[in-house]
PDB file of N, CA and C in Angstrom:
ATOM      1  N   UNK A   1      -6.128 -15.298  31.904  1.00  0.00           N
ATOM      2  CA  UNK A   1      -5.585 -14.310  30.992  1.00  0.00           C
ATOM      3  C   UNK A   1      -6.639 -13.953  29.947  1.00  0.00           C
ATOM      4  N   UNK A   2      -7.643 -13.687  30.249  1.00  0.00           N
ATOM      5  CA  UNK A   2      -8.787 -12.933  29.346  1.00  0.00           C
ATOM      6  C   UNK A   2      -8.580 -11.177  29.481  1.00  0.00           C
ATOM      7  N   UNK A   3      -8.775 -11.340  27.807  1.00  0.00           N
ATOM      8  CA  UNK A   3      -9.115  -9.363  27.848  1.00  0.00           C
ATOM      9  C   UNK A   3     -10.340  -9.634  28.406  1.00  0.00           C
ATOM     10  N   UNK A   4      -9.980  -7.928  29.048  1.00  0.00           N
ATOM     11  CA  UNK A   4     -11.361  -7.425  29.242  1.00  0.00           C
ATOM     12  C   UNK A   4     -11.890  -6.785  27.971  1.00  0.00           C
ATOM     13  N   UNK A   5     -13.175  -5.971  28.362  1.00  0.00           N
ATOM     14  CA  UNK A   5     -14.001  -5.516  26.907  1.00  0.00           C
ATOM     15  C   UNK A   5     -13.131  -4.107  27.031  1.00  0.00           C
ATOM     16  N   UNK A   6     -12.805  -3.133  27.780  1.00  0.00           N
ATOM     17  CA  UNK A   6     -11.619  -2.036  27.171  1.00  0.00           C
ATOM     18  C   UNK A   6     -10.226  -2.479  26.470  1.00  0.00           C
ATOM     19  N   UNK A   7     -10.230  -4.128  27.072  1.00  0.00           N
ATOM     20  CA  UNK A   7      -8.417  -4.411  25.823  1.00  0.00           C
ATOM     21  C   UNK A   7      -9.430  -4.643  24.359  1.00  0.00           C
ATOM     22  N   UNK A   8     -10.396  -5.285  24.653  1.00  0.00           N
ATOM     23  CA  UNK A   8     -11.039  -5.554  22.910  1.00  0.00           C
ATOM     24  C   UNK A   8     -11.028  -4.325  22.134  1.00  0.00           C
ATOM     25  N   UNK A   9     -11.754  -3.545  23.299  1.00  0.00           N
ATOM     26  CA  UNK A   9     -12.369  -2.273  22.223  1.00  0.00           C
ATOM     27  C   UNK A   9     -11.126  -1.512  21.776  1.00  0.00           C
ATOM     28  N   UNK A  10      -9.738  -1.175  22.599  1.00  0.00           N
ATOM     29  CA  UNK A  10      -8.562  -0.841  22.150  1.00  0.00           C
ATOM     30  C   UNK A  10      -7.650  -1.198  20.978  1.00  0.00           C
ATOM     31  N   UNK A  11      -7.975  -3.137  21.026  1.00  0.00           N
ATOM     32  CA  UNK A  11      -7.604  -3.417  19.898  1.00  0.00           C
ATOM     33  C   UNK A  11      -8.039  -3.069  18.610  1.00  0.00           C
ATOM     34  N   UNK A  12      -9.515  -3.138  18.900  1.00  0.00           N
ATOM     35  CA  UNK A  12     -10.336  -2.958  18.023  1.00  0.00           C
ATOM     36  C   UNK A  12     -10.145  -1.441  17.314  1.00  0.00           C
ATOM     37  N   UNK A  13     -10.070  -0.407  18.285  1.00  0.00           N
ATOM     38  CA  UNK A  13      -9.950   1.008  17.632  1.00  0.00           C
ATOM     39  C   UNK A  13      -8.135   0.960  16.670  1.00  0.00           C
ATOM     40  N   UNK A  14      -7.463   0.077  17.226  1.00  0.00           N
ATOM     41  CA  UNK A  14      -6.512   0.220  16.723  1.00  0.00           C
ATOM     42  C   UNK A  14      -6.112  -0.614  14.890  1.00  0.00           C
ATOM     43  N   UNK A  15      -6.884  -1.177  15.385  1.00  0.00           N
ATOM     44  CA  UNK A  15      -7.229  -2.002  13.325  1.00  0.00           C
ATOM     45  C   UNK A  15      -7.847  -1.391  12.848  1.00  0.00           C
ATOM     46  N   UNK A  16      -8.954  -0.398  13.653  1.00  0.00           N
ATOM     47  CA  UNK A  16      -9.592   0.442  12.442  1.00  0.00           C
ATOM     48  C   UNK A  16      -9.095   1.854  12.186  1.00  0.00           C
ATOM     49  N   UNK A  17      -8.078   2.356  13.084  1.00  0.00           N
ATOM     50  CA  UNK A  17      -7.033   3.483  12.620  1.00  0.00           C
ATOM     51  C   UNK A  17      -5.880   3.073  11.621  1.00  0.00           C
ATOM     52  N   UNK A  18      -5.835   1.871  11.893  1.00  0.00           N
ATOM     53  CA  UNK A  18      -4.534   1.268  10.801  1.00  0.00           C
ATOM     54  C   UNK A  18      -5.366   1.362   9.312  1.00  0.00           C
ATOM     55  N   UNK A  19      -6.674   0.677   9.398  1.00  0.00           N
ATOM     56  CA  UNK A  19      -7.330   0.611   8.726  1.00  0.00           C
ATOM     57  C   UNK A  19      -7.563   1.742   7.788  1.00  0.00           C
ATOM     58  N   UNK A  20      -7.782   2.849   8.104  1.00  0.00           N
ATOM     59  CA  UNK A  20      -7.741   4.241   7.603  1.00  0.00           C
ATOM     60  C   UNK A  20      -6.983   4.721   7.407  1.00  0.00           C
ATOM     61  N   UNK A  21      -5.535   4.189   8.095  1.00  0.00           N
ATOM     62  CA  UNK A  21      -4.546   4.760   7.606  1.00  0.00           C
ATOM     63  C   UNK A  21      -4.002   4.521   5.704  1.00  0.00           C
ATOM     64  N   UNK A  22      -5.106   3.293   5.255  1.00  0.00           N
ATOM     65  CA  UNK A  22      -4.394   2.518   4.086  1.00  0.00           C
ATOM     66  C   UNK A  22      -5.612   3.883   3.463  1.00  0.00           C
ATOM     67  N   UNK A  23      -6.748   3.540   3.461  1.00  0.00           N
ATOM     68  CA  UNK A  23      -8.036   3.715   2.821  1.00  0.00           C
ATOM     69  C   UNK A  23      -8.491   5.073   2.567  1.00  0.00           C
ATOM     70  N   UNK A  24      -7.261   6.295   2.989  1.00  0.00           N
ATOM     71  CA  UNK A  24      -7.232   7.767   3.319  1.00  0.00           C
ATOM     72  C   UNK A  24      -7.520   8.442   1.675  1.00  0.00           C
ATOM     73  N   UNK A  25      -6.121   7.633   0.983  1.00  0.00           N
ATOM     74  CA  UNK A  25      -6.326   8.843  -0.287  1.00  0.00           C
ATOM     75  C   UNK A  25      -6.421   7.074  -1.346  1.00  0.00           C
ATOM     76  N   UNK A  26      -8.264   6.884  -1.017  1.00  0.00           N
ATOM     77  CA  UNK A  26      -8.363   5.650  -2.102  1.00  0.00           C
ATOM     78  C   UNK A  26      -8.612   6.838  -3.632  1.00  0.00           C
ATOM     79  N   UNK A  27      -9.341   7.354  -3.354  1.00  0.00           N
ATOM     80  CA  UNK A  27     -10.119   8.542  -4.547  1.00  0.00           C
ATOM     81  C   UNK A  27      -8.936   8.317  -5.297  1.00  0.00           C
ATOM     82  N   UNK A  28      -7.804   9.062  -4.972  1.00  0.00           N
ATOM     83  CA  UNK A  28      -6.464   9.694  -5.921  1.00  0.00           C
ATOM     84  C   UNK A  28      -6.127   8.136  -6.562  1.00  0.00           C
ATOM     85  N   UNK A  29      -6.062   6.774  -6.017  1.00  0.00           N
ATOM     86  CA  UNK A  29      -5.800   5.754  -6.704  1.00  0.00           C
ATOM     87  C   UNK A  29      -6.629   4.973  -7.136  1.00  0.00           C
ATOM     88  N   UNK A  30      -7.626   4.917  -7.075  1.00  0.00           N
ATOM     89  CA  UNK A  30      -8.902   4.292  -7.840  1.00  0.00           C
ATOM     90  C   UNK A  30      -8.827   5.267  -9.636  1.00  0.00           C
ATOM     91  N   UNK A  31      -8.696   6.473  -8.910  1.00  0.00           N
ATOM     92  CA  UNK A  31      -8.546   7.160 -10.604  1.00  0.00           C
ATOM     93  C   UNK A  31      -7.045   7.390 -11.059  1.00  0.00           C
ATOM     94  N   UNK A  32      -6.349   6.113 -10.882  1.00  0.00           N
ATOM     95  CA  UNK A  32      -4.998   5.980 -11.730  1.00  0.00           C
ATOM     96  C   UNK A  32      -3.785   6.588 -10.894  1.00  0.00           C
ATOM     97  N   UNK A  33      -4.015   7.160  -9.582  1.00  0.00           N
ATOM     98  CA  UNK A  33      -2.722   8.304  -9.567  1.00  0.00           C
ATOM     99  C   UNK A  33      -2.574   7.607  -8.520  1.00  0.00           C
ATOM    100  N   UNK A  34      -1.138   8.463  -8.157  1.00  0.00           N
ATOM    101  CA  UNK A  34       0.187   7.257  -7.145  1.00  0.00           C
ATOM    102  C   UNK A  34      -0.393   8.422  -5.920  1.00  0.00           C
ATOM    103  N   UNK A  35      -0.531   8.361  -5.090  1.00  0.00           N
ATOM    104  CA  UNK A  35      -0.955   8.686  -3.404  1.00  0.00           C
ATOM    105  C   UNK A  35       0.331   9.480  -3.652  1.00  0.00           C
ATOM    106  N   UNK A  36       0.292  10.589  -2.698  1.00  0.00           N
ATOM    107  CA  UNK A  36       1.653  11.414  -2.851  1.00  0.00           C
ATOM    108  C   UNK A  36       2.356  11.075  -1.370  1.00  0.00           C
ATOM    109  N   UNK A  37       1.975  10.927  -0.139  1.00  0.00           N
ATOM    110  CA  UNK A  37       2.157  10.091   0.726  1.00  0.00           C
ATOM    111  C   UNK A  37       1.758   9.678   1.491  1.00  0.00           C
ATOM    112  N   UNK A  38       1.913   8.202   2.136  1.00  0.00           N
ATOM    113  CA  UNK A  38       1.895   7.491   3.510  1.00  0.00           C
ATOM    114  C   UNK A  38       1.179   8.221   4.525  1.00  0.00           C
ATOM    115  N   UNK A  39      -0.110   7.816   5.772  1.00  0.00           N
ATOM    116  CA  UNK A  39      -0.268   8.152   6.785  1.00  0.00           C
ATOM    117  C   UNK A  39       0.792   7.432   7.755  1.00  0.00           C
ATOM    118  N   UNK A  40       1.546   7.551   7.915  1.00  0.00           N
ATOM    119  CA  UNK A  40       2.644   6.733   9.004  1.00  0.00           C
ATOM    120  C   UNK A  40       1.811   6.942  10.202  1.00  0.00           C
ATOM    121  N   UNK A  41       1.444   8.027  10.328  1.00  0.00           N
ATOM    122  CA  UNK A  41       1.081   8.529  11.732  1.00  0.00           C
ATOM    123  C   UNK A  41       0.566   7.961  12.126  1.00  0.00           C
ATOM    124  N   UNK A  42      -0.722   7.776  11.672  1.00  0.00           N
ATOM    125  CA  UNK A  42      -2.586   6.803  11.773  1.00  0.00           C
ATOM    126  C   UNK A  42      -1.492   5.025  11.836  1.00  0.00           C
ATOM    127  N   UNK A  43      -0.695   5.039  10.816  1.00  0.00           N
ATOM    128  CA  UNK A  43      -0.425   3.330  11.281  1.00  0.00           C
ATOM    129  C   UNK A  43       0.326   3.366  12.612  1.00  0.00           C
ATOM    130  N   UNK A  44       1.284   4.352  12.823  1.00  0.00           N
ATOM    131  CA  UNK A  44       1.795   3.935  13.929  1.00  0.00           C
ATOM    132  C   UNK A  44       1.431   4.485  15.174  1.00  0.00           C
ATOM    133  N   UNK A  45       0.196   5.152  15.125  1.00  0.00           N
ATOM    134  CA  UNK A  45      -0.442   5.348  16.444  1.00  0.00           C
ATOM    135  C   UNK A  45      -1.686   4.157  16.538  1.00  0.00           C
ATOM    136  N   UNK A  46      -1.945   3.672  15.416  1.00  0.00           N
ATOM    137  CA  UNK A  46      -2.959   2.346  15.778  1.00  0.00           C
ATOM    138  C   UNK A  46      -2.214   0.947  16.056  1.00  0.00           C
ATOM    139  N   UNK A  47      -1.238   0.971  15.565  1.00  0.00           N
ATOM    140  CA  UNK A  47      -0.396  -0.018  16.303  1.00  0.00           C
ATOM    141  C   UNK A  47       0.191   0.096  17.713  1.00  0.00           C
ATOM    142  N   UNK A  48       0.241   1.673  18.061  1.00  0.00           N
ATOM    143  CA  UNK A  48       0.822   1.577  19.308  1.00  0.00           C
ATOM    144  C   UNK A  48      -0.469   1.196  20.436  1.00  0.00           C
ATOM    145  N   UNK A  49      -1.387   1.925  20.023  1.00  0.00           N
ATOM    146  CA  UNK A  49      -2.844   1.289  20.615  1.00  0.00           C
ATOM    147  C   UNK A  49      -2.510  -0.278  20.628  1.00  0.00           C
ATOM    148  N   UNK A  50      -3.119  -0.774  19.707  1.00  0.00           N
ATOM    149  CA  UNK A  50      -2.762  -2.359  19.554  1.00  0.00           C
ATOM    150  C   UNK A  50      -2.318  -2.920  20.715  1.00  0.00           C
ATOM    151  N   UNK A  51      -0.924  -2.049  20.468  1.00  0.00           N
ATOM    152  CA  UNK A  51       0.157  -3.267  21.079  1.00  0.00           C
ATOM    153  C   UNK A  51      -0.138  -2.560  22.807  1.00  0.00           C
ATOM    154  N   UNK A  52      -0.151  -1.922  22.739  1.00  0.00           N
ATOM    155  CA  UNK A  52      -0.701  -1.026  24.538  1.00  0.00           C
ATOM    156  C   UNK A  52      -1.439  -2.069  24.843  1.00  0.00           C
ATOM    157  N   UNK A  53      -2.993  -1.978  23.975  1.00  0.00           N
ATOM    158  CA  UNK A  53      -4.136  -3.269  25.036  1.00  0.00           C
ATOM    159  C   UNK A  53      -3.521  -4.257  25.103  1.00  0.00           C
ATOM    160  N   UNK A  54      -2.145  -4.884  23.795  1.00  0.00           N
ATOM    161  CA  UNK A  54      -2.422  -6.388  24.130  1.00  0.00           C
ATOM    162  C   UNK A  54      -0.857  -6.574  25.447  1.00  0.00           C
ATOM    163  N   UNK A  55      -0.227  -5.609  25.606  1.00  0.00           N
ATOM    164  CA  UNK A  55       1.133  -5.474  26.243  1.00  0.00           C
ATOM    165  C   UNK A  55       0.109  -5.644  28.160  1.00  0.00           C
ATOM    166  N   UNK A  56      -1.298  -5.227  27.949  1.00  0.00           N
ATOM    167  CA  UNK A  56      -2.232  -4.945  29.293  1.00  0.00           C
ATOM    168  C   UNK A  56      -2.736  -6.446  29.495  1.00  0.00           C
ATOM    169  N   UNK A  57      -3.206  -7.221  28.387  1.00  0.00           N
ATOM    170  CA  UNK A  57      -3.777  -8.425  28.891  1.00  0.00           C
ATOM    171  C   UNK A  57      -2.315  -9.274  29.058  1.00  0.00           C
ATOM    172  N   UNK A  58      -0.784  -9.545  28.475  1.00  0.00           N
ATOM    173  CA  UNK A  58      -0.311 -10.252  28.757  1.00  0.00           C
ATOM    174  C   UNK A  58      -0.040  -9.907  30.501  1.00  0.00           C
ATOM    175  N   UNK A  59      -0.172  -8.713  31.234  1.00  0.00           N
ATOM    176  CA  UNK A  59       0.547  -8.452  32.380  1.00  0.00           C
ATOM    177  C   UNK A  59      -0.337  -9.005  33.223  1.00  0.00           C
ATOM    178  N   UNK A  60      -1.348  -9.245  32.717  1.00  0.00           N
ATOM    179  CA  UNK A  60      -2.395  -9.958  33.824  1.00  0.00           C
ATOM    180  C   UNK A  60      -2.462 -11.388  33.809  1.00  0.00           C
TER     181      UNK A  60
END
């Protein structure tokens, strides 16, 4: 039950879309102000990545 290097790199793209999903509007809160909203999208399409590669290495 080893990933291969496309489940890594999947996971991998998928922490760093989540990742961006936080880090989008740092500018507006570094200078005091409340983010007006959420990327939901970016988190829940990098989680669905995520969970895709790792849903591929458990089937093997």
């Amino acid at each position: 039950m080893l990933a291969e290097k496309k489940d890594i790199a999947l996971i991998i793209t998928g922490a760093i879309i989540i990742l961006i999903s936080f880090i989008l509007d740092f500018k507006l809160a570094t200078n005091g102000g409340i983010p007006d909203n959420y990327h939901w999208e970016l988190l829940v399409a990098g989680e669905l990545i995520g969970l895709w590669a790792f849903i591929n290495i458990i089937k093997r």
